[in-house]
Protein backbone atom coordinates (compact mmCIF):
# COMPACT_ATOMS: atom_id res chain seq x y z
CA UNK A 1 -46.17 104.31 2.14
CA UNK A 2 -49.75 104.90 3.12
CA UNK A 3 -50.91 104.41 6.22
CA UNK A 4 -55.19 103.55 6.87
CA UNK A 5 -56.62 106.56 8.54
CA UNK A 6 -59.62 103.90 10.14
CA UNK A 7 -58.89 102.19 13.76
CA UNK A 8 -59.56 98.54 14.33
CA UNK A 9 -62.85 97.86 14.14
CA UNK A 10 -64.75 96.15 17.17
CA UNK A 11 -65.43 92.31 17.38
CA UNK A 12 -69.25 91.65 17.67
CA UNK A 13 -68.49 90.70 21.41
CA UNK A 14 -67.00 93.89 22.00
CA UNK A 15 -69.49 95.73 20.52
CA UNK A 16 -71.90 93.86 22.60
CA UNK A 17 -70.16 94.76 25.65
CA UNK A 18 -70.23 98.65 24.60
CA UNK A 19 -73.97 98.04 23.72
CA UNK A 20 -74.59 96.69 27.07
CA UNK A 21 -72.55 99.40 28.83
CA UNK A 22 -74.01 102.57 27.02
CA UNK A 23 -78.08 101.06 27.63
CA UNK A 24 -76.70 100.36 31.59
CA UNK A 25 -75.50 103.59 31.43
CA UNK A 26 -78.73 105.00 30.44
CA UNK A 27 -80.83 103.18 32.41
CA UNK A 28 -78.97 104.11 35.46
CA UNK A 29 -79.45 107.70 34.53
CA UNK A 30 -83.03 107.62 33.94
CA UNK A 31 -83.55 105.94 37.26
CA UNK A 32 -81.40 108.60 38.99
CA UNK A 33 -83.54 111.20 37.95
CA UNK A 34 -86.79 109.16 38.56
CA UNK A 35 -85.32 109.19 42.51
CA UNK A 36 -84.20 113.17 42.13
CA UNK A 37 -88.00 113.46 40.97
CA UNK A 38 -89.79 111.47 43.62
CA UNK A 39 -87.31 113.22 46.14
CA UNK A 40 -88.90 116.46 45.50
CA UNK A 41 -92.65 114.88 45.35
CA UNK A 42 -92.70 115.70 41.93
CA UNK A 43 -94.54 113.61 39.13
CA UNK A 44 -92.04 110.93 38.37
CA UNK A 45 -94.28 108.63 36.74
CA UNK A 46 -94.44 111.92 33.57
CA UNK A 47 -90.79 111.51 33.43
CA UNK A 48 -90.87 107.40 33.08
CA UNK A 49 -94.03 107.49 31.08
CA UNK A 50 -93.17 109.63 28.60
CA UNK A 51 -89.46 108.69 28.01
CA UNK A 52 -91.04 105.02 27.76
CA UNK A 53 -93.56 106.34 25.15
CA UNK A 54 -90.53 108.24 22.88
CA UNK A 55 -88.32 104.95 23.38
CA UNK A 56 -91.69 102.88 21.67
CA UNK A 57 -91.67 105.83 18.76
CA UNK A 58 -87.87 105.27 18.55
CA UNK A 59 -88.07 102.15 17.93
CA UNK A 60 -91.09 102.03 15.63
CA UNK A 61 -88.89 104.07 13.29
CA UNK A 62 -85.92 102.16 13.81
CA UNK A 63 -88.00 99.23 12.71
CA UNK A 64 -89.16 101.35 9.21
CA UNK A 65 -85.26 102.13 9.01
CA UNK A 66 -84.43 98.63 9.16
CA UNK A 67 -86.58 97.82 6.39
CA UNK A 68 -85.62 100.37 3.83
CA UNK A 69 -81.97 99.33 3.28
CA UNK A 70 -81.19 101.44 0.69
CA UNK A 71 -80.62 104.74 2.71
CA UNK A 72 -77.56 105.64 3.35
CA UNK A 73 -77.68 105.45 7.28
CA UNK A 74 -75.36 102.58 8.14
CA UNK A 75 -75.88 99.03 7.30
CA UNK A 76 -79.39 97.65 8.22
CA UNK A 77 -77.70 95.04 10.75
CA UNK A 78 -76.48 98.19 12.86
CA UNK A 79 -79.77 99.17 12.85
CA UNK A 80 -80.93 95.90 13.79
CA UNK A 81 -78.87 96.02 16.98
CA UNK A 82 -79.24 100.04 17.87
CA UNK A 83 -83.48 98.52 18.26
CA UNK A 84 -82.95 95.54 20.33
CA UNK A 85 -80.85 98.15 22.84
CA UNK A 86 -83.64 100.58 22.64
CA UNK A 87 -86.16 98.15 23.48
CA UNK A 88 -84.16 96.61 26.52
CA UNK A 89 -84.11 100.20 27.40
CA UNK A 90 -87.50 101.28 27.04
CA UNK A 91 -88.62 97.79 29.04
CA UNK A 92 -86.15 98.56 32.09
CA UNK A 93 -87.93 102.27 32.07
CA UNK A 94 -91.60 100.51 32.01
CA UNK A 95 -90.70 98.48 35.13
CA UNK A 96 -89.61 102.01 36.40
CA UNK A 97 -93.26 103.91 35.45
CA UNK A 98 -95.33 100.86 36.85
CA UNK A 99 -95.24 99.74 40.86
CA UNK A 100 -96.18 96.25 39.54
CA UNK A 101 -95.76 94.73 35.54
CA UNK A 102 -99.50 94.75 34.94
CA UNK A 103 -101.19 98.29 35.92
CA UNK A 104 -104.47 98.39 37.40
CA UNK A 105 -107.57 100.03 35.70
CA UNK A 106 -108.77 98.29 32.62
CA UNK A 107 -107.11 100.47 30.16
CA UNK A 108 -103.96 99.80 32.04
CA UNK A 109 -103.99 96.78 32.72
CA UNK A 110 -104.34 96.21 29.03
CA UNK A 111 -101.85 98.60 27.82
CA UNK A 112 -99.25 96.42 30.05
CA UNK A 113 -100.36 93.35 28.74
CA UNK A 114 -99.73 94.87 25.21
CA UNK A 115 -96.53 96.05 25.99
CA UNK A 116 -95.72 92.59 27.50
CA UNK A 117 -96.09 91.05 24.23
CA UNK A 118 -94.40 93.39 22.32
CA UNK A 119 -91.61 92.79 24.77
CA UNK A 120 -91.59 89.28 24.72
CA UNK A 121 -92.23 88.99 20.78
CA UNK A 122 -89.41 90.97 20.58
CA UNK A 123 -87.24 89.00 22.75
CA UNK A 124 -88.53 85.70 20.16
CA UNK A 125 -87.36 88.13 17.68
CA UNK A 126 -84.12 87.97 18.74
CA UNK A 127 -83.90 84.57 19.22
CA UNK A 128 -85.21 83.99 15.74
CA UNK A 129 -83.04 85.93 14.49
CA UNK A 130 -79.86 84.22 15.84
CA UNK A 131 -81.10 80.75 15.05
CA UNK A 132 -83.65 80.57 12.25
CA UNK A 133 -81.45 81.54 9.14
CA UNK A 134 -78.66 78.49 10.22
CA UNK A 135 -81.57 76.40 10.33
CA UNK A 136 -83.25 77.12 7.03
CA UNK A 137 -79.48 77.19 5.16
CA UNK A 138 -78.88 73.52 6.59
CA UNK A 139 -81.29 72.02 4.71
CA UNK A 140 -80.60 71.57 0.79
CA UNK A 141 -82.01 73.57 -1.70
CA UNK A 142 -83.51 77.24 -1.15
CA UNK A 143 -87.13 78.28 -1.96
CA UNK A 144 -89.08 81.30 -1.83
CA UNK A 145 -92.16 81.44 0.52
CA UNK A 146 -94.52 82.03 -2.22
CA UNK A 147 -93.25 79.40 -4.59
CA UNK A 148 -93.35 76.60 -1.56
CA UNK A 149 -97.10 75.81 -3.23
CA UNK A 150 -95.78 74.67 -6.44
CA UNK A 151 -92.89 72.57 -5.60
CA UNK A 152 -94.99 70.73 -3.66
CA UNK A 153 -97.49 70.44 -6.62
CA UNK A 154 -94.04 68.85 -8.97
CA UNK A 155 -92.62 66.87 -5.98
CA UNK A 156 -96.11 65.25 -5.69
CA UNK A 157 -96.38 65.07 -9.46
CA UNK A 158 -93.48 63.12 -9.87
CA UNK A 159 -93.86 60.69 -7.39
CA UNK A 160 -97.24 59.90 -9.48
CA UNK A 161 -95.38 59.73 -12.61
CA UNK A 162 -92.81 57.36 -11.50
CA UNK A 163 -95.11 54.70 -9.99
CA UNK A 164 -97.04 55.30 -13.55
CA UNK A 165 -94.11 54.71 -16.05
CA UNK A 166 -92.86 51.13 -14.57
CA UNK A 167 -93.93 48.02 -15.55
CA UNK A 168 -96.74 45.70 -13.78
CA UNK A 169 -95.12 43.41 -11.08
CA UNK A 170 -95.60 41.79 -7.75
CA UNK A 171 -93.19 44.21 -6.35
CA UNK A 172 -94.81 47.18 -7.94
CA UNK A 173 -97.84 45.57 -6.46
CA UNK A 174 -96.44 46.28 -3.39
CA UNK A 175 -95.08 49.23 -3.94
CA UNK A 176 -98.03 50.90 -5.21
CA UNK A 177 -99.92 49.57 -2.22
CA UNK A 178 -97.50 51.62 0.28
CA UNK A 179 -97.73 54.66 -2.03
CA UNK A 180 -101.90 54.56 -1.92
CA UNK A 181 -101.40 54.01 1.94
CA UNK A 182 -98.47 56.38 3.00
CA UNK A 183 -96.75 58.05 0.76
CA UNK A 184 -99.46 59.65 -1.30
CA UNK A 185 -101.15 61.50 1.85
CA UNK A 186 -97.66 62.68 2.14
CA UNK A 187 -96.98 63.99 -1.00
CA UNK A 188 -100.79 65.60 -2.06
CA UNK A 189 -101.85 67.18 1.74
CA UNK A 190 -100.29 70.49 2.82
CA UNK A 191 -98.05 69.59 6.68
CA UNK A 192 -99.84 69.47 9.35
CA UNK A 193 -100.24 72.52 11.57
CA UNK A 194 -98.12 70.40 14.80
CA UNK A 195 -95.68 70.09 11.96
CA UNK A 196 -95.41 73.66 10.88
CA UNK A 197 -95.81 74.36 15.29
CA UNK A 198 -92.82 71.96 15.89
CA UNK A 199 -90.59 70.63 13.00
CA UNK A 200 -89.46 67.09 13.14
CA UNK A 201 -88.09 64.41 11.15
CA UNK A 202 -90.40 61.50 12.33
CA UNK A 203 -92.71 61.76 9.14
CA UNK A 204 -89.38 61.63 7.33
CA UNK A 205 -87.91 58.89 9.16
CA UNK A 206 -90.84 56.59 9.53
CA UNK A 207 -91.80 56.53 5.36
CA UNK A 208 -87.82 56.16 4.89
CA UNK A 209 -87.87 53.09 7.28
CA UNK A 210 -91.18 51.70 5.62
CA UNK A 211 -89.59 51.80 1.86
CA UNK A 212 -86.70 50.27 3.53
CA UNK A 213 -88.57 47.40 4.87
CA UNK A 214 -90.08 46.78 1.44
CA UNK A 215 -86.65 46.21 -0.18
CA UNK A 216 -86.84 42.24 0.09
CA UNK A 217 -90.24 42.42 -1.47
CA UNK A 218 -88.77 44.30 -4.91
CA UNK A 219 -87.40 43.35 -8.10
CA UNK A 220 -84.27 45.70 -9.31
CA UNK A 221 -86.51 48.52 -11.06
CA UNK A 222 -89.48 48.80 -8.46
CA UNK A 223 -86.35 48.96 -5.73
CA UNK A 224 -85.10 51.75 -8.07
CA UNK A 225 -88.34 53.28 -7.93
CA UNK A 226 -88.36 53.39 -4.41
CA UNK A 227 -84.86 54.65 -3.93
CA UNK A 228 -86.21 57.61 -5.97
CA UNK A 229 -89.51 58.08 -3.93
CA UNK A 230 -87.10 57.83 -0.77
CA UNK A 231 -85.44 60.75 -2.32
CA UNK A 232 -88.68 62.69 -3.21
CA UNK A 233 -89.65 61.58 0.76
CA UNK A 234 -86.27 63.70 1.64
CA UNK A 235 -86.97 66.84 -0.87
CA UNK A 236 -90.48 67.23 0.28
CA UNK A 237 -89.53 66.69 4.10
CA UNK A 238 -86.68 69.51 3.42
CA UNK A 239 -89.51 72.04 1.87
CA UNK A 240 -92.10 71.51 4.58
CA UNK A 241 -89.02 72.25 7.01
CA UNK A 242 -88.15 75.59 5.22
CA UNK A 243 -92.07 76.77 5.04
CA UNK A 244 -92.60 76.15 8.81
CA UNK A 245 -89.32 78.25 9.54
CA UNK A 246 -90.51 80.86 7.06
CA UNK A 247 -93.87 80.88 8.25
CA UNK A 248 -92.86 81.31 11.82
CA UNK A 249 -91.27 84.46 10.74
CA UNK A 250 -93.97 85.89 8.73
CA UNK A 251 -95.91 85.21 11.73
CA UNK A 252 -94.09 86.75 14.25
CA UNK A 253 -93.64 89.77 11.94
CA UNK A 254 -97.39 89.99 11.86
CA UNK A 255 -97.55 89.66 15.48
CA UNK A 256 -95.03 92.13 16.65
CA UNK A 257 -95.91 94.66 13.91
CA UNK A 258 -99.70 94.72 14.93
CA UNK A 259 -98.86 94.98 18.59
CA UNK A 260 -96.44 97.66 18.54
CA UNK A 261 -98.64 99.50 16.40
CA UNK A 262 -101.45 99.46 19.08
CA UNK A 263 -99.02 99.75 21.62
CA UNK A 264 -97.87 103.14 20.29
CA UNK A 265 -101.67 103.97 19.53
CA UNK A 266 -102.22 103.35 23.23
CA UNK A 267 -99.29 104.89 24.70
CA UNK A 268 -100.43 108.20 23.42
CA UNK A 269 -104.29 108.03 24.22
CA UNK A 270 -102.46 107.10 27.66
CA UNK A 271 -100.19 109.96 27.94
CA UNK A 272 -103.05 112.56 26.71
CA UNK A 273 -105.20 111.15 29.42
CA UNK A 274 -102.61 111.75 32.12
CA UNK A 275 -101.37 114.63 31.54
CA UNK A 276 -105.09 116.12 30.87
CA UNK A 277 -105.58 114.85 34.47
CA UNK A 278 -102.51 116.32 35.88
CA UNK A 279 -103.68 119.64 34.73
């Protein structure tokens, strides 16, 4: 009989809890020295400004890590975790290195407001990333970012088709006049940039309602035809959703790349500037 040579592995709680322990841990460590340093008069604000600056260039390559998930370094979502940690880290040091959260001096003052948004894009980040994949596998049907451009093009080409392959009637008639009113905006214009800010389902509920309303006004195939617009309604509602989720992360990658990038950038025309001062 054989007997697994690997212990139990931790729970994500628990592993939170060590996570949160070990970056306490640290903290507490770097602000015992920081008092050890200003105890003797010496330069604490090196210590706290440089280990701030290494945490940023940590975490910049944890972030290239995380995105090349074929190394064999430990699965990218470990990775994922060990940089929000190090950034919780490095932005308990910064509160350390600065008497108040924006510095004074223009440089300063702007190098705080850059790590500010770094921080708090990376706090979004998290969020994001806890929420934002539910959301967009809750909806039906999955489509890639790039291809949301042409299923918009079919759903809108066959809600064309449909009104163009029934017969003449008065409930056509009517039918066609809602489509030439409502639904064709819908289905031809890209959503609106308060949709893609906030996501709803009004749009979605308020054309549903309106075809619904029509139903006493249709003969059996036009109220066929409008059972299957209601369902193009639903499809192209479901693929605006999914772009504006997407988008928001393609966004926010944007944002929190560019930052950290002149973060780091800034953090060592900072650091040369100090310490050329200090000598």
């Amino acid at each position: 009989m054989t007997h697994s040579t690997h212990g139990p592995k931790l729970s994500f709680r628990n592993r939170r809890k060590v996570s949160l322990i070990i970056t306490s841990l640290a903290i507490a460590i770097v602000l015992a020295i920081t008092r050890i340093e200003e105890g003797r008069l010496a330069h604490a604000s090196f210590f706290t400004g440089f280990t701030v600056l290494a945490s940023i260039l940590l975490l910049m390559l944890l972030g290239v890590r995380r995105r090349i998930p074929v190394l064999p370094l430990g699965t990218v979502a470990t990775w994922t975790q060990v940089h929000i940690y190090v950034g919780l880290f490095a932005f308990a040091v910064y509160v350390m290195h600065v008497p108040i959260l924006v510095a004074g001096g223009v440089f300063e003052a702007g190098l705080s407001i850059v790590f500010l948004l770094v921080t708090a894009s990376g706090f979004y980040g998290i969020y994001a990333s806890r929420t934002l994949p539910r959301r967009l596998t809750a909806v039906e049907g999955q489509h890639r970012f790039d291809r949301v451009g042409f299923h918009r093009d079919q759903i809108a080409t066959a809600a064309r088709d449909l009104l163009d392959e029934v017969h003449e009637s008065s409930g056509m008639r009517v039918l066609g006049s809602f489509y030439t009113r409502y639904l064709s905006p819908f289905f031809e214009a890209r959503p609106s940039l308060a949709y893609v800010l906030v996501p709803t389902g009004v749009r979605r509920r308020r054309l549903l309602s309106g075809l619904k309303e029509l139903d006493r006004y249709l003969e059996d195939e036009s109220r066929g035809t409008a059972g299957q617009l209601a369902a193009l309604v639903r499809r192209r509602d479901d693929l605006d959703y999914q772009f504006a989720l997407q988008l928001r992360l393609r966004v926010w990658l944007v944002i929190h790349g560019t930052f950290s990038v002149a973060l780091i950038a800034g953090g060592i025309v900072h650091a040369v500037i100090a310490w050329r001062h200090a000598g």
